[in-house]
C-alpha atoms as a PDB file:
ATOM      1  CA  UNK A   1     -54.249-101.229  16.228  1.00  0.00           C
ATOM      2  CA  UNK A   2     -51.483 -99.350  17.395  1.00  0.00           C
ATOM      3  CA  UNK A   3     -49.746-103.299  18.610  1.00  0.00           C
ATOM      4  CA  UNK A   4     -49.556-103.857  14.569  1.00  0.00           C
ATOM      5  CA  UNK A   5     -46.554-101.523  14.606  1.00  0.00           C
ATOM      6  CA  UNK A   6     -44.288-102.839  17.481  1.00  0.00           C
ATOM      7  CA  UNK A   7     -41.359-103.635  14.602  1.00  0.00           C
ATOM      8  CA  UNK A   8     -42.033 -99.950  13.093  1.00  0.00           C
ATOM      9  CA  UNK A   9     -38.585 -97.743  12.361  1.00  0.00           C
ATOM     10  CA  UNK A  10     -38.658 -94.872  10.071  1.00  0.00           C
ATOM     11  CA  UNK A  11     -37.853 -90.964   9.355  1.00  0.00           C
ATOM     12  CA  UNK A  12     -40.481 -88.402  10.128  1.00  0.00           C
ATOM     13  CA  UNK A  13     -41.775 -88.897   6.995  1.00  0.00           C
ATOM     14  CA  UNK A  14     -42.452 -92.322   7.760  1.00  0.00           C
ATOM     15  CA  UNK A  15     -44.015 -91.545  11.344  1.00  0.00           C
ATOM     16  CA  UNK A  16     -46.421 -89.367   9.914  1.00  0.00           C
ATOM     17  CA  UNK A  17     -47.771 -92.263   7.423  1.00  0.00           C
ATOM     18  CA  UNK A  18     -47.892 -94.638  10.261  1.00  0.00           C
ATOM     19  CA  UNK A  19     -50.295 -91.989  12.408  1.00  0.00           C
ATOM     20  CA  UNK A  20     -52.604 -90.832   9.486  1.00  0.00           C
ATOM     21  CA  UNK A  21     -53.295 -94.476   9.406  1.00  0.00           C
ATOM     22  CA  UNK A  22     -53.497 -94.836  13.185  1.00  0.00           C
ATOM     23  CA  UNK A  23     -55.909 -91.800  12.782  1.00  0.00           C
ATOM     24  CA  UNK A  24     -57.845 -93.010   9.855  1.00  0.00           C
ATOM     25  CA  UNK A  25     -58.605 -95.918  11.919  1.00  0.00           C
ATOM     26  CA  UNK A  26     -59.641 -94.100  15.113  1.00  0.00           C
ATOM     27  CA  UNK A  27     -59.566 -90.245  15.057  1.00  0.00           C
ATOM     28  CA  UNK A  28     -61.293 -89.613  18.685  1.00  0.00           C
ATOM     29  CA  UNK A  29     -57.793 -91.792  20.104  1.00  0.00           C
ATOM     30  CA  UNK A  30     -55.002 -90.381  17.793  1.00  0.00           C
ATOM     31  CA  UNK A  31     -56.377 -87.061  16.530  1.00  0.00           C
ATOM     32  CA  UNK A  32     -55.945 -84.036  18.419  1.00  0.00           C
ATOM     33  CA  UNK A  33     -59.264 -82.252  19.418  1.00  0.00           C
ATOM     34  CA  UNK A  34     -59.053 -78.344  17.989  1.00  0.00           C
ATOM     35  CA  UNK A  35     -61.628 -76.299  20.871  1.00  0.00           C
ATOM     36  CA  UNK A  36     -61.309 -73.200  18.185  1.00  0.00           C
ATOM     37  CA  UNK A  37     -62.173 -75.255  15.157  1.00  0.00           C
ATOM     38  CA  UNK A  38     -64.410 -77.939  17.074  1.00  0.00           C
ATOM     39  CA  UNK A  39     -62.916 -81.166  14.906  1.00  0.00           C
ATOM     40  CA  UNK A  40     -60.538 -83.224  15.193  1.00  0.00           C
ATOM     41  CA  UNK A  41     -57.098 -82.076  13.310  1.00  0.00           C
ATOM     42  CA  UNK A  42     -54.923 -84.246  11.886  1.00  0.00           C
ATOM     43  CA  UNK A  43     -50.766 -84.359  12.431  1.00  0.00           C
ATOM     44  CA  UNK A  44     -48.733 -82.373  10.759  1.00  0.00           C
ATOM     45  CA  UNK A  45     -44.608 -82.065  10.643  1.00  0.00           C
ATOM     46  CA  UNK A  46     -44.902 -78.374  12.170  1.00  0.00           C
ATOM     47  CA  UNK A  47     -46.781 -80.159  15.578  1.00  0.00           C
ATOM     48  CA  UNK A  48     -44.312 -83.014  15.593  1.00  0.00           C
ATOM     49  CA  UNK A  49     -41.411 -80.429  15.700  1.00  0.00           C
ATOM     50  CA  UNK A  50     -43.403 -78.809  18.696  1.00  0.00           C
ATOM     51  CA  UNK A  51     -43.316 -82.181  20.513  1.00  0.00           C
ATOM     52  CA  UNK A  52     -39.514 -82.924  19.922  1.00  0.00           C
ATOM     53  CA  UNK A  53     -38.747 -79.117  21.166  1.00  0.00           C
ATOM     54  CA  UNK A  54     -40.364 -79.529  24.326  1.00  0.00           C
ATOM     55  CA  UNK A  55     -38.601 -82.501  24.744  1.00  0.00           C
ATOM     56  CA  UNK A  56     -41.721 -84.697  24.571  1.00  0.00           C
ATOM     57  CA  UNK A  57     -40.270 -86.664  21.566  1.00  0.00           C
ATOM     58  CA  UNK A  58     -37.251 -88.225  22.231  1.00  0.00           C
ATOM     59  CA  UNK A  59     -34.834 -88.091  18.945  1.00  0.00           C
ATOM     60  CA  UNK A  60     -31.386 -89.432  20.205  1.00  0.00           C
ATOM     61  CA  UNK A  61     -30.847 -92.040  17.308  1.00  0.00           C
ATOM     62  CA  UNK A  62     -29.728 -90.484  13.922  1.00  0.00           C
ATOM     63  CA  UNK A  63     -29.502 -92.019  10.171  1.00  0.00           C
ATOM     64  CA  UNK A  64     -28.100 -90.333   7.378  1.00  0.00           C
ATOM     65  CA  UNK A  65     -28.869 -86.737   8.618  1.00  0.00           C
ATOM     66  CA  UNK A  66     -32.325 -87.842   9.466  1.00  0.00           C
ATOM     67  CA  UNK A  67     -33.729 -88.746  12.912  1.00  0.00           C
ATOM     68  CA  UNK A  68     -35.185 -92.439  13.430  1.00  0.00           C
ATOM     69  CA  UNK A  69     -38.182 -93.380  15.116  1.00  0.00           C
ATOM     70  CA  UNK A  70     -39.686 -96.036  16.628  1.00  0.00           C
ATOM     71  CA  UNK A  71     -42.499 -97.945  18.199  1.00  0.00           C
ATOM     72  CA  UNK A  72     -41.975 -96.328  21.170  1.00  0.00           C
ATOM     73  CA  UNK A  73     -42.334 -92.961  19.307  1.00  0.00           C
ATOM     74  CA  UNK A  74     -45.716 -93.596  18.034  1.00  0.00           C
ATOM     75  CA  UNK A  75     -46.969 -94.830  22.066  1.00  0.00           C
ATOM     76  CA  UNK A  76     -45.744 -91.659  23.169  1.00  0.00           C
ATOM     77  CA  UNK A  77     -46.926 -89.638  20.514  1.00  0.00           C
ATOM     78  CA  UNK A  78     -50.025 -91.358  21.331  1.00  0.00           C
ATOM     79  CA  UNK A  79     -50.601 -90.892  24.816  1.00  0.00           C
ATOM     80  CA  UNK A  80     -49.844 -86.726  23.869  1.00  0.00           C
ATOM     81  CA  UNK A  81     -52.660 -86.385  22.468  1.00  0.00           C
ATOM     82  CA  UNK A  82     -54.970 -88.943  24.231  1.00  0.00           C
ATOM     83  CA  UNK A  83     -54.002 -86.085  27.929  1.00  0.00           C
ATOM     84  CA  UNK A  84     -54.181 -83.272  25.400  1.00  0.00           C
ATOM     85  CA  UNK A  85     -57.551 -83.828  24.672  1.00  0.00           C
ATOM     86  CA  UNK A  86     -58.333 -84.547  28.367  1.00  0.00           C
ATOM     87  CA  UNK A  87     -57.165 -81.062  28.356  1.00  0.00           C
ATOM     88  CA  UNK A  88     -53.572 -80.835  30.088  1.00  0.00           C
ATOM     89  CA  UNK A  89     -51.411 -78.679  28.745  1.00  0.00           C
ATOM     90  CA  UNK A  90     -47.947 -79.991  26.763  1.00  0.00           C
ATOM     91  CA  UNK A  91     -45.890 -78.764  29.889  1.00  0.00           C
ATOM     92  CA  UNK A  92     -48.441 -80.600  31.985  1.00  0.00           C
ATOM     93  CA  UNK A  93     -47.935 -83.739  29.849  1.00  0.00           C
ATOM     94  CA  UNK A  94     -44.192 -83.413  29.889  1.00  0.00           C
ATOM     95  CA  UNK A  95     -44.183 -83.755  33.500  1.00  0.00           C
ATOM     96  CA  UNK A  96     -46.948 -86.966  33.204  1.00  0.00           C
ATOM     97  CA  UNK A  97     -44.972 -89.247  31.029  1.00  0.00           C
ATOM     98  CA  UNK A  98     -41.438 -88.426  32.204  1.00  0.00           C
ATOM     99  CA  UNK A  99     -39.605 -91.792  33.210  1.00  0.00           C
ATOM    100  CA  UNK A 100     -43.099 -93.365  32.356  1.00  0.00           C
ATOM    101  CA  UNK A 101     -42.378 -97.087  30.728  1.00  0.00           C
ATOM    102  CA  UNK A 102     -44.290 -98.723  27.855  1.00  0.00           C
ATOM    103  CA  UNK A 103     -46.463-100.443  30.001  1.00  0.00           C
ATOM    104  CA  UNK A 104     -47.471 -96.999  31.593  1.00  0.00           C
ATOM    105  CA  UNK A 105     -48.034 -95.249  28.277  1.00  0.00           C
ATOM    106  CA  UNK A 106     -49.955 -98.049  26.738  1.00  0.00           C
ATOM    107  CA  UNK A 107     -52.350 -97.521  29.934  1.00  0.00           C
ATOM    108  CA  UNK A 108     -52.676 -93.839  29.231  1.00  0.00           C
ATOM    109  CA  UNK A 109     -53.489 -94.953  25.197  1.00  0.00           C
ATOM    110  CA  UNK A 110     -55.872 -97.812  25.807  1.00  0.00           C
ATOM    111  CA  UNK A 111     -57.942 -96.104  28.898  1.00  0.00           C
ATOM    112  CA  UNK A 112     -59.554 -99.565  29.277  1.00  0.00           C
ATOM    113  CA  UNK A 113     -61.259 -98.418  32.391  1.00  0.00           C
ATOM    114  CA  UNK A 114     -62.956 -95.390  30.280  1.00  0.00           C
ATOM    115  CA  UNK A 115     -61.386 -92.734  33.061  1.00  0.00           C
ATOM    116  CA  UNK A 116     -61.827 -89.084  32.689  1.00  0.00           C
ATOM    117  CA  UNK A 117     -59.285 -87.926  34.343  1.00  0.00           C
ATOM    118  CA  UNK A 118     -55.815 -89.854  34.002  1.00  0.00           C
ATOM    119  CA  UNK A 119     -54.276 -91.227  37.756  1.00  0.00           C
ATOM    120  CA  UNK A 120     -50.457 -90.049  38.105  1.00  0.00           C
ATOM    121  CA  UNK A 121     -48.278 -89.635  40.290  1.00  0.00           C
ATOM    122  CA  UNK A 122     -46.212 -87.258  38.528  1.00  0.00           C
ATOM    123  CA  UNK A 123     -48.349 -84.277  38.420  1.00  0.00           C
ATOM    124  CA  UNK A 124     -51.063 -83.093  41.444  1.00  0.00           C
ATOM    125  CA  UNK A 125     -54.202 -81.250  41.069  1.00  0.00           C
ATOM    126  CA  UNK A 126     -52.684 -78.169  43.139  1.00  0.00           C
ATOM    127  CA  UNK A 127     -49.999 -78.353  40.044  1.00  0.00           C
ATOM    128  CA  UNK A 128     -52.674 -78.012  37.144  1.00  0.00           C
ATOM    129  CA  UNK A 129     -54.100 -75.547  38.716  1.00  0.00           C
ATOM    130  CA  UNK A 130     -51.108 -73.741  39.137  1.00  0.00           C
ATOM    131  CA  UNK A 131     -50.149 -74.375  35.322  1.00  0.00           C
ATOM    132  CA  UNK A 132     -53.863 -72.718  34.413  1.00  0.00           C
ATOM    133  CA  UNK A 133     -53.449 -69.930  36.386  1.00  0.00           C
ATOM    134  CA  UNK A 134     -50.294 -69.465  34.636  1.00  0.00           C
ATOM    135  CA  UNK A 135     -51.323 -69.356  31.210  1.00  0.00           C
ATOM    136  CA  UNK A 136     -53.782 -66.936  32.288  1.00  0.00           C
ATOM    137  CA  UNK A 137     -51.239 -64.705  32.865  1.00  0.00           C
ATOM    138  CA  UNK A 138     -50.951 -65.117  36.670  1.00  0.00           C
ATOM    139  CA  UNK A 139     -46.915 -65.868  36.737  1.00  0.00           C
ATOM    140  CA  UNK A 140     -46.475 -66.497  40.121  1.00  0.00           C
ATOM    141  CA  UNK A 141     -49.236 -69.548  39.721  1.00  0.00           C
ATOM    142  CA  UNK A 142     -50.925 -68.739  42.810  1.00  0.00           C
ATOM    143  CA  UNK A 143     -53.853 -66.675  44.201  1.00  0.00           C
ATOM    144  CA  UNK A 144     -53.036 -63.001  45.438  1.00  0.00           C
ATOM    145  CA  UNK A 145     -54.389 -61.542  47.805  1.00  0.00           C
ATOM    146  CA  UNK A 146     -53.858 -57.978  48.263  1.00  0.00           C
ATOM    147  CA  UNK A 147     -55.760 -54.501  50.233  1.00  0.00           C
ATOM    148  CA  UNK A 148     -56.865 -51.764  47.847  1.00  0.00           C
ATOM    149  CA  UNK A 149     -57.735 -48.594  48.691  1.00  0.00           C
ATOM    150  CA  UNK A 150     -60.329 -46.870  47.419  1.00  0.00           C
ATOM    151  CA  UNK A 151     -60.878 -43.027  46.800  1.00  0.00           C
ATOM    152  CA  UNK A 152     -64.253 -42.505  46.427  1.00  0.00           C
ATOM    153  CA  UNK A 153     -63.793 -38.788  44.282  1.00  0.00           C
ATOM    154  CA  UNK A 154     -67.380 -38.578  43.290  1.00  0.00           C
ATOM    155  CA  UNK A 155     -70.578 -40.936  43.097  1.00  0.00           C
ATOM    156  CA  UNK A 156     -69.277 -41.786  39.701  1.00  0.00           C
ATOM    157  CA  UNK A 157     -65.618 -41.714  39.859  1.00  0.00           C
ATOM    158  CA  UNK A 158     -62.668 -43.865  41.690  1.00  0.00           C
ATOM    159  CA  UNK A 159     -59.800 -44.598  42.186  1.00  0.00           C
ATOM    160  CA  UNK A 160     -58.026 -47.705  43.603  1.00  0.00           C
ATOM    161  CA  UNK A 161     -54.238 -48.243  44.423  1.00  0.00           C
ATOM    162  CA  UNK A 162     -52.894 -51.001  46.268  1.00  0.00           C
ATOM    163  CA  UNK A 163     -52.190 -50.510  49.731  1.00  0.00           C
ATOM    164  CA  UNK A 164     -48.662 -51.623  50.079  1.00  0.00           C
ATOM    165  CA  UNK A 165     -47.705 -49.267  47.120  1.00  0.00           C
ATOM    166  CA  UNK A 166     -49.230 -46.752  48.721  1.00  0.00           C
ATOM    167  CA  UNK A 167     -46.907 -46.850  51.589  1.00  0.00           C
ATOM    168  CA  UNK A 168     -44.064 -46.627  48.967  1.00  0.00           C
ATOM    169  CA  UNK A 169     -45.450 -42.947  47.090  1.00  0.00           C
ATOM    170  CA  UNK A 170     -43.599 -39.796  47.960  1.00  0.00           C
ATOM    171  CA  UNK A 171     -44.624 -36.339  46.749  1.00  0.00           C
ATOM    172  CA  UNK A 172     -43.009 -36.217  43.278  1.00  0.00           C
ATOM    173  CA  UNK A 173     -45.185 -39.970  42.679  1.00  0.00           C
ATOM    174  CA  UNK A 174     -48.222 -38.695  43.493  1.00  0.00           C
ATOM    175  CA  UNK A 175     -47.414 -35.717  41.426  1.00  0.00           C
ATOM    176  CA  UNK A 176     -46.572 -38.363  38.586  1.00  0.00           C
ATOM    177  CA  UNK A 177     -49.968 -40.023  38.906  1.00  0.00           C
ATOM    178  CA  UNK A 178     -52.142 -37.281  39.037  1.00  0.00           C
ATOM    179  CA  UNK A 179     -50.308 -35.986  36.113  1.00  0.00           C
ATOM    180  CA  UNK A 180     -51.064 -39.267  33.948  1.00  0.00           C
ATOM    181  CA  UNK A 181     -54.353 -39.809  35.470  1.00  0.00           C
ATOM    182  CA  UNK A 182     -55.371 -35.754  33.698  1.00  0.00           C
ATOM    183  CA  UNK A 183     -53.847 -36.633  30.786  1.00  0.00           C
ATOM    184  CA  UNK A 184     -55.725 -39.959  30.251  1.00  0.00           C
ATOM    185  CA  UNK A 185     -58.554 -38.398  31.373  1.00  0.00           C
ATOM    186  CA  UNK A 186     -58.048 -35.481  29.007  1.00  0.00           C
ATOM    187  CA  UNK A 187     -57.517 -37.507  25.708  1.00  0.00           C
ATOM    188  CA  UNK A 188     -60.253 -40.018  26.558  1.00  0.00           C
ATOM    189  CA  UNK A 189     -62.485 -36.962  26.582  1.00  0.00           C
ATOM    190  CA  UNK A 190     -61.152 -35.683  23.058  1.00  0.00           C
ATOM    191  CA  UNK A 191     -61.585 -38.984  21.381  1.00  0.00           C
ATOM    192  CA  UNK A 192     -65.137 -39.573  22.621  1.00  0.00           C
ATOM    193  CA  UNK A 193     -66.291 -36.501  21.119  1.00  0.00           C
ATOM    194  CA  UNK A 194     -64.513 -36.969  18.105  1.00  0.00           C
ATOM    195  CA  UNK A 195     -66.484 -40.123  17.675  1.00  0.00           C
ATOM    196  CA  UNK A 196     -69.729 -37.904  18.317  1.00  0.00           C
ATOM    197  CA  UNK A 197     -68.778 -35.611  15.646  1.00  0.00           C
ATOM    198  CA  UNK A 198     -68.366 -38.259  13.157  1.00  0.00           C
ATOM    199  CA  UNK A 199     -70.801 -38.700  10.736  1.00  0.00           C
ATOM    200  CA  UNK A 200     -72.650 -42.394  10.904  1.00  0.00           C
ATOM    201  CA  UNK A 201     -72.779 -44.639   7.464  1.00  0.00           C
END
């Protein structure tokens, strides 16, 4: 389907057409897959401007104030969503199709051998996992390991600071801690009776 376009040239405006029909024809290959809405979503200028921001949509060629697009656009855009729904993320995918040719992308679009996971040799397994762990909020994209230790102040209470930090505390630290540790402690309290006192509807 995507083959009757290989002559395409437009504006954005004009891409956009070309993949609501692309997507008309075959949402699962040219839709992308929403987890929080659990459908398929259609494209939209807003996601297109994503794309060309991150430098996954090349716009070098300009016409009357307007960027031009091509055949080539539409493969790309393509094979975007067809590893975006295979669940890579956009900086993931950025990495995958860099320097990749038509031939490459067309692979990535058609899937003829019905693979789950997409063979490259731009991006490694190690690498994915490294960009998860990133969005999750670990930066360094990497497992930490690291010695607590733990001050068993009652049954019911502890308290944990790493060990290396630990080495690092002087007096006037400690002091600091303690100090924000009572406070805490102190307006946790205050709250948690204030929501006893208050009267239930």
């Amino acid at each position: 389907m995507i083959d009757n376009y290989l002559n395409f040239k437009g504006n954005r405006k004009d891409l956009i057409q070309v993949i609501s029909i692309l997507e008309k024809h075959d949402p699962k290959k040219f839709m992308m897959y929403s987890k929080k809405y659990k459908k398929h979503l259609p494209v939209n200028i807003r996601r297109l401007q994503q794309f060309s921001d991150r430098g996954l949509l090349p716009t070098n060629e300009v016409s009357n104030k307007n960027y031009i697009y091509n055949y080539d656009h539409l493969l790309i855009y393509a094979a975007i969503m067809r590893l975006k729904n295979e669940g890579y993320t956009l900086l993931q995918i950025g990495k995958i199709i860099k320097g990749y040719d038509t031939q490459k992308l067309t692979d990535i679009v058609e899937n003829k051998n019905n693979n789950k996971i997409i063979e490259h040799e731009n991006i490694s397994e190690k690498n994915l996992l490294s960009e998860k762990l990133i969005a999750l909020g670990r930066t360094e994209g990497r497992v930490l390991r690291s010695q607590w230790v733990r001050f068993a102040i009652t049954k019911w209470c502890n308290c944990e600071v790493m060990k290396k930090e630990l080495n690092m505390l002087n007096s006037e630290d400690v002091d600091t801690l303690t100090d924000a540790f009572k406070e805490s402690l102190l307006d946790t309290i205050k709250i948690e009776n204030i929501d006893k006192k208050s009267p239930k509807f």
